[in-house]
Protein backbone atom coordinates (compact mmCIF):
# COMPACT_ATOMS: atom_id res chain seq x y z
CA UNK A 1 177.16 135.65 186.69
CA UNK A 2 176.94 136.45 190.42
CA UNK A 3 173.03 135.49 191.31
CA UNK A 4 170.77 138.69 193.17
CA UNK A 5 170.19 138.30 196.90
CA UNK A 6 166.43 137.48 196.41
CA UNK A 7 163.67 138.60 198.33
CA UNK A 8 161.51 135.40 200.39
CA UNK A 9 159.03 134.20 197.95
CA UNK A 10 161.35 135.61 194.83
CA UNK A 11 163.35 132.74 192.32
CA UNK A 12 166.70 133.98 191.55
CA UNK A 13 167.01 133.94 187.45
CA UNK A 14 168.31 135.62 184.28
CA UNK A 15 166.85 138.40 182.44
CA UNK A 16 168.10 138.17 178.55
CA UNK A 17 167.61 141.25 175.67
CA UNK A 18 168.53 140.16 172.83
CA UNK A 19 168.48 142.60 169.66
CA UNK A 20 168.13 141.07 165.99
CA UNK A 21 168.61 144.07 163.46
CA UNK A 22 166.30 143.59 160.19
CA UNK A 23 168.75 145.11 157.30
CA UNK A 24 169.59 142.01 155.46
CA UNK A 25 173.12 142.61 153.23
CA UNK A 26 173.43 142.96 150.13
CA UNK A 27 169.58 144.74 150.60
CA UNK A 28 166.36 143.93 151.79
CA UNK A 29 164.88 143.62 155.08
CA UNK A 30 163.57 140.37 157.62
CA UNK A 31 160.10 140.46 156.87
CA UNK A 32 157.06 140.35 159.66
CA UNK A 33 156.44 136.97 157.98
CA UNK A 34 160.40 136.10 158.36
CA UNK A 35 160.46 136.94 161.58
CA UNK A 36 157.51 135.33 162.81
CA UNK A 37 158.18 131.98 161.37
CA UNK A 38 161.85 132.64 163.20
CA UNK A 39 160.10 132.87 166.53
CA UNK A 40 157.78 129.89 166.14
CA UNK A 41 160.21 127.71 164.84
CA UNK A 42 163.68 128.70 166.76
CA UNK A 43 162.90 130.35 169.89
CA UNK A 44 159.66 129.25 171.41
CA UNK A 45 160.73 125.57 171.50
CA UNK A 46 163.62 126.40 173.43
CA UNK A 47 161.40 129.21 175.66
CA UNK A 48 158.24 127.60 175.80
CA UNK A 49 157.96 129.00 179.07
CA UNK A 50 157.00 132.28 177.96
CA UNK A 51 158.76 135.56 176.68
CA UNK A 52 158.47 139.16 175.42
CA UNK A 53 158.75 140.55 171.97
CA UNK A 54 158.82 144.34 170.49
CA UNK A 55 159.55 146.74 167.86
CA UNK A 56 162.56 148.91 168.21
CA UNK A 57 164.83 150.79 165.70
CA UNK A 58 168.14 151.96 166.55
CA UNK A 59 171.50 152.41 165.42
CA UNK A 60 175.28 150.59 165.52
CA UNK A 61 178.22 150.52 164.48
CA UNK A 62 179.56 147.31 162.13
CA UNK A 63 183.24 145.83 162.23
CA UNK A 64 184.01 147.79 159.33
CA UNK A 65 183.10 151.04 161.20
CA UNK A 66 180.30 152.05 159.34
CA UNK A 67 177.13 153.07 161.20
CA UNK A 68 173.77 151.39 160.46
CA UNK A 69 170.53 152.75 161.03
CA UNK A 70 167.74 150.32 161.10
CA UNK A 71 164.45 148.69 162.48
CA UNK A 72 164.46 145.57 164.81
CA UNK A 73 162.86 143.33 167.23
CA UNK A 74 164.16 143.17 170.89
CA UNK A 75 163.63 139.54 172.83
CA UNK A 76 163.12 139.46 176.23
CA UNK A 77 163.49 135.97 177.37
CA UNK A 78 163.54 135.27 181.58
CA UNK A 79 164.97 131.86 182.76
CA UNK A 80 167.00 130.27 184.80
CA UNK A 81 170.60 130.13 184.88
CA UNK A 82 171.41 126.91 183.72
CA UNK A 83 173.91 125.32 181.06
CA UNK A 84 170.72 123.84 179.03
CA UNK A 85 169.58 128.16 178.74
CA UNK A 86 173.02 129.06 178.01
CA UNK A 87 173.12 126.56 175.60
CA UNK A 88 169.50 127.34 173.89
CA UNK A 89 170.40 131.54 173.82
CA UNK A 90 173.57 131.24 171.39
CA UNK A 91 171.83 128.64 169.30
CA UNK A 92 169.48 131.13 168.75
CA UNK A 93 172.10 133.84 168.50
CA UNK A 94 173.74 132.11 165.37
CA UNK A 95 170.81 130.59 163.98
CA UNK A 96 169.66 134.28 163.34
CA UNK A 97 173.06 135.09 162.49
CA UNK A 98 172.82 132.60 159.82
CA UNK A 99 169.89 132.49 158.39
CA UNK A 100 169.43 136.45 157.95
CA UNK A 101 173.28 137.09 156.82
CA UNK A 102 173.42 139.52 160.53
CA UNK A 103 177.20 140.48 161.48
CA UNK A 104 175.99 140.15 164.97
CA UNK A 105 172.79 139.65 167.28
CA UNK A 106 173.78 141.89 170.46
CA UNK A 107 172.71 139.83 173.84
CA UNK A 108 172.56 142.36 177.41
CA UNK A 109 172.42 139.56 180.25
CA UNK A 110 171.50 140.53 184.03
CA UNK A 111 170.78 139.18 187.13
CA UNK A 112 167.22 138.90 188.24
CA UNK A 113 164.89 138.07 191.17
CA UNK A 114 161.49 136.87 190.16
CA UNK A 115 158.14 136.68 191.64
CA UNK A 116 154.41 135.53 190.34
């Protein structure tokens, strides 16, 4: 990823959204409780840093074509682009993945420039 011409004063970094549906196959949902003990126990010690968390509910389309409607949580995790990040996102990717029976976690990546 080609890094942002940043600004004097701005870090140049990555902005990751990642979107973890809640529909669990065969049936059932990820709980608050489920998902709360996935974020304390998966992605804050890799983000410890800081990061973002809401409610969404949307809508996609699964390998076998169907279309699923459903409630999830959106991550917003800002870092730097480095092979350790890289490295921390798809663990989290699968471990979600895995432990919630998900087809997919969808992951939007984009350059940022970052100031405090």
């Amino acid at each position: 990823m080609q890094a942002p011409a940043c600004a004097p004063g701005e870090t140049s970094s990555v902005n990751e959204l990642l979107y973890f549906g809640t529909v669990k196959p065969p049936g059932g949902v990820v709980s608050p409780e489920e998902w709360g003990s996935f974020l304390a126990t998966v992605v804050t010690p890799r983000f410890r840093q800081g990061l973002s968390v809401w409610q969404a509910s949307g809508q996609w389309q699964s390998a076998d074509g169907s279309l699923t409607r459903e409630n999830s949580y959106v991550l917003n995790l800002l870092h730097a682009d480095s092979a350790e990040a890289e490295v921390a996102i798809k663990a989290i990717m699968v471990e979600y993945r895995v432990r919630f029976h998900q087809e997919a976690v969808l992951r939007v990546k984009s350059p940022a420039c970052v100031s405090f």
